[in-house]
C-alpha atoms as a PDB file:
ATOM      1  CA  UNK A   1       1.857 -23.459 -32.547  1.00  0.00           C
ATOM      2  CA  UNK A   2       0.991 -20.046 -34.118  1.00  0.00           C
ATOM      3  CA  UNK A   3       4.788 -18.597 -34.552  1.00  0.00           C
ATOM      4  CA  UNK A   4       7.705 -20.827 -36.393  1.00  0.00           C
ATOM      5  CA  UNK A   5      10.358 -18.325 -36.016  1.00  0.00           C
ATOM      6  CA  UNK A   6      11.562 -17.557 -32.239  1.00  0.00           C
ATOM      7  CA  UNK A   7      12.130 -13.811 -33.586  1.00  0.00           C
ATOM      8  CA  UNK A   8       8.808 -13.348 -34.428  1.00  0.00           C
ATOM      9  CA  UNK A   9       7.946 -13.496 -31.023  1.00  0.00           C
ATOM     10  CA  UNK A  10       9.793  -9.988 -30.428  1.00  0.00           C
ATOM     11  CA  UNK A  11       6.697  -8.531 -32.347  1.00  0.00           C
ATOM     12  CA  UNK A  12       3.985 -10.084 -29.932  1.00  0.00           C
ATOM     13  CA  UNK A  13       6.353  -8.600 -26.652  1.00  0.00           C
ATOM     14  CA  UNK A  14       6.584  -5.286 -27.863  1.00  0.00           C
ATOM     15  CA  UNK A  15       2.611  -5.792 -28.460  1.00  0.00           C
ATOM     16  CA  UNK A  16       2.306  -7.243 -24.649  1.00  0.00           C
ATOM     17  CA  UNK A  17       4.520  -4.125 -23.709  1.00  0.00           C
ATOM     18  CA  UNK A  18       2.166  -1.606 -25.328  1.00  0.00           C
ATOM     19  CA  UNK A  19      -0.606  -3.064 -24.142  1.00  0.00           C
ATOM     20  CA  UNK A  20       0.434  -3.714 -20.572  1.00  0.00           C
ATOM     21  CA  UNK A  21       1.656   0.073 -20.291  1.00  0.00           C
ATOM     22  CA  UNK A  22      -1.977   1.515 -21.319  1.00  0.00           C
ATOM     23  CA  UNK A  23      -3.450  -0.925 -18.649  1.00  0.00           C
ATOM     24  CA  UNK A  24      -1.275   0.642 -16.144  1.00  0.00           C
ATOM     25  CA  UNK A  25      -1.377   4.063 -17.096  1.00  0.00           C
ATOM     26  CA  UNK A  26      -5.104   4.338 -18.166  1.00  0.00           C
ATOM     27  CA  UNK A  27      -6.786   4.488 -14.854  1.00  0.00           C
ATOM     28  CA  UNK A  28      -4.472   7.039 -13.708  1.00  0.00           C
ATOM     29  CA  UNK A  29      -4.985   9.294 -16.872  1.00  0.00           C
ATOM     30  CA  UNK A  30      -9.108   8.876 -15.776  1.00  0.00           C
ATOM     31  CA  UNK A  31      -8.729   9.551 -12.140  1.00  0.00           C
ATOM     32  CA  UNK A  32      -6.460  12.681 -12.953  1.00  0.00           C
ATOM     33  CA  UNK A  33      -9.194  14.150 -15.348  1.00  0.00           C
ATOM     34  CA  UNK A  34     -12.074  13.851 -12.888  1.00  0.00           C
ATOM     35  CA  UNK A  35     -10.223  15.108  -9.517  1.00  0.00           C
ATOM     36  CA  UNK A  36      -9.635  18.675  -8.161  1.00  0.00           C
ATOM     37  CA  UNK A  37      -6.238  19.976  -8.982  1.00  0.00           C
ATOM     38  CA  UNK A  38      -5.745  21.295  -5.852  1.00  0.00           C
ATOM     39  CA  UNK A  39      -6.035  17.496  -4.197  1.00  0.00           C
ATOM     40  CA  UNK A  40      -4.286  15.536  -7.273  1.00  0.00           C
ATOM     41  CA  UNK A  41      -1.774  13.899  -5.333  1.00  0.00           C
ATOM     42  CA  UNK A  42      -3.544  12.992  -2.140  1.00  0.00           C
ATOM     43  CA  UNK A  43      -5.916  11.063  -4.410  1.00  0.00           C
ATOM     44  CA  UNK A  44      -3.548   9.648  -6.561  1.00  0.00           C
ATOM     45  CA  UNK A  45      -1.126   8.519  -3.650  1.00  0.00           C
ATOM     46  CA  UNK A  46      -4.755   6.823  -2.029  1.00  0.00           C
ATOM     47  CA  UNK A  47      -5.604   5.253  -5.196  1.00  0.00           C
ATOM     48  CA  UNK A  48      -2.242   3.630  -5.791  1.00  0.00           C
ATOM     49  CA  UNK A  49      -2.849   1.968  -2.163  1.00  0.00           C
ATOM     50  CA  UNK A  50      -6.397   0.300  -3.297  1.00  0.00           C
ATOM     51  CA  UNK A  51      -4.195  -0.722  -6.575  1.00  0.00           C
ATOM     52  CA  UNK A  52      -1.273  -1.631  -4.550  1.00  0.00           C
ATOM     53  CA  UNK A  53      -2.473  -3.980  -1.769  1.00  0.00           C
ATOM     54  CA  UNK A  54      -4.857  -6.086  -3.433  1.00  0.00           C
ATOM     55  CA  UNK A  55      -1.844  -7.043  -5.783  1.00  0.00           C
ATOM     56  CA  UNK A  56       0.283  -8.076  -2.757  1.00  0.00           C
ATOM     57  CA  UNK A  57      -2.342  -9.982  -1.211  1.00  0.00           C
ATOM     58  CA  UNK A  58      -2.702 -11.980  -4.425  1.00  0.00           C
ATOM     59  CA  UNK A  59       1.069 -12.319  -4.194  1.00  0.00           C
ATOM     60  CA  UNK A  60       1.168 -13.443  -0.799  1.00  0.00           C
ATOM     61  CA  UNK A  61      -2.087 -16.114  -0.817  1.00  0.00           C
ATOM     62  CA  UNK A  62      -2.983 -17.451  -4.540  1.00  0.00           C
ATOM     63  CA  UNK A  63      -0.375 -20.074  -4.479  1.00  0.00           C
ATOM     64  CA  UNK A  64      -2.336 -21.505  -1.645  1.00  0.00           C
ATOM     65  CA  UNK A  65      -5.309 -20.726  -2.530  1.00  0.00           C
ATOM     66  CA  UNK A  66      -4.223 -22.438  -5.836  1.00  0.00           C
ATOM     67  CA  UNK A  67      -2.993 -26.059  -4.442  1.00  0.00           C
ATOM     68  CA  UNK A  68      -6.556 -25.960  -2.158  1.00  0.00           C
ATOM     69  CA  UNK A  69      -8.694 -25.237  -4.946  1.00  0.00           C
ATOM     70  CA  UNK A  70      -7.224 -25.844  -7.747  1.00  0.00           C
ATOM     71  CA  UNK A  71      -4.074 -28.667  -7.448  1.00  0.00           C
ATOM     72  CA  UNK A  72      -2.498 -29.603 -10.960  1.00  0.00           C
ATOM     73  CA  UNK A  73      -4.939 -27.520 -12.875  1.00  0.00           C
ATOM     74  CA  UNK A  74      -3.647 -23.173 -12.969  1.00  0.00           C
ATOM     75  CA  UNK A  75      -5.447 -22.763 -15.556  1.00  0.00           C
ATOM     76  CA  UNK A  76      -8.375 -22.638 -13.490  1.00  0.00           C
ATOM     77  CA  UNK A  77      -6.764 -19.686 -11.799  1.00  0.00           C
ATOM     78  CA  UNK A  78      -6.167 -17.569 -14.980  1.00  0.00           C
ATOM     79  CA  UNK A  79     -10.247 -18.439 -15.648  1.00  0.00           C
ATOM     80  CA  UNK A  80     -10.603 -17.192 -12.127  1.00  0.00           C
ATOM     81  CA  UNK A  81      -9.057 -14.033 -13.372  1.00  0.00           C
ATOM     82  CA  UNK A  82     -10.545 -13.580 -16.219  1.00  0.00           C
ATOM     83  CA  UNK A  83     -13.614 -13.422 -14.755  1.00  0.00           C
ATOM     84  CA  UNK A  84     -12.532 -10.928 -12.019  1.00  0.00           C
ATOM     85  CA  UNK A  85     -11.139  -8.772 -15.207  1.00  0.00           C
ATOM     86  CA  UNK A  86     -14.667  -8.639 -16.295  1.00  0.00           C
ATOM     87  CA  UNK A  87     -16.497  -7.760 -13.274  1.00  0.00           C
ATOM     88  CA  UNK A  88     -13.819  -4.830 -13.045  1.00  0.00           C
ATOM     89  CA  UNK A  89     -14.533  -4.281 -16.633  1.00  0.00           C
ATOM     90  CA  UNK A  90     -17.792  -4.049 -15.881  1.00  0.00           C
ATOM     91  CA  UNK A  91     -17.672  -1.962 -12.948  1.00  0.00           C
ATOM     92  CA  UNK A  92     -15.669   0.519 -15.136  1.00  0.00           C
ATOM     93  CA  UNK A  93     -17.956   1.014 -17.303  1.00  0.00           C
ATOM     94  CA  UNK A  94     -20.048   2.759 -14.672  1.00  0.00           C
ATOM     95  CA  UNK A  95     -17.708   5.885 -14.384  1.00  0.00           C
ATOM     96  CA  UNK A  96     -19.289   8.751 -15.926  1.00  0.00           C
ATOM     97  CA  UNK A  97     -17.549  11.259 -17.975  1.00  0.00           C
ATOM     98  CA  UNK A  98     -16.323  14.451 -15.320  1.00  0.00           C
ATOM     99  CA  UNK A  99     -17.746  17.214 -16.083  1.00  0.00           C
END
């Protein structure tokens, strides 16, 4: 165990805090720099569905896919994410800078 005092862990939330709310706001802030004005919010509103449903299908299927594939072992489903992090990483990185 890393932390001996439960209040030190208020330090590594407001870290996960700051951290989560750049994940969630940073591919907004790229999309918005890179689209016509004039068209902001259709493309917004249509990227928020590609963001939005593949979240609730995770939702609705991983705890089955979970007990098939994986029974008594999750961990094996945060690898599996962590990999799928860094194929969207990866992917990312191909989005050139708008001119």
């Amino acid at each position: 165990m890393l932390l001996r005092d439960p209040d030190a862990l208020v330090l590594c939330e407001i870290g996960i805090g700051i951290a989560w709310a750049s994940i969630l706001a940073m591919p907004y802030a790229i999309l918005a720099s890179s689209l016509p004005q004039a068209k902001l919010g259709i493309f917004m509103g249509l990227f928020n569905v590609f963001v939005v449903l593949p979240q609730l299908l995770v939702a609705t299927v991983m705890g089955s896919i979970m007990k098939a594939f994986f029974p008594g072992e999750p961990i094996w489903t945060m690898a599996f994410a962590a990999a799928t992090l860094l194929v969207a990483a990866a992917g990312a990185l191909r989005i050139g800078q708008g001119t």
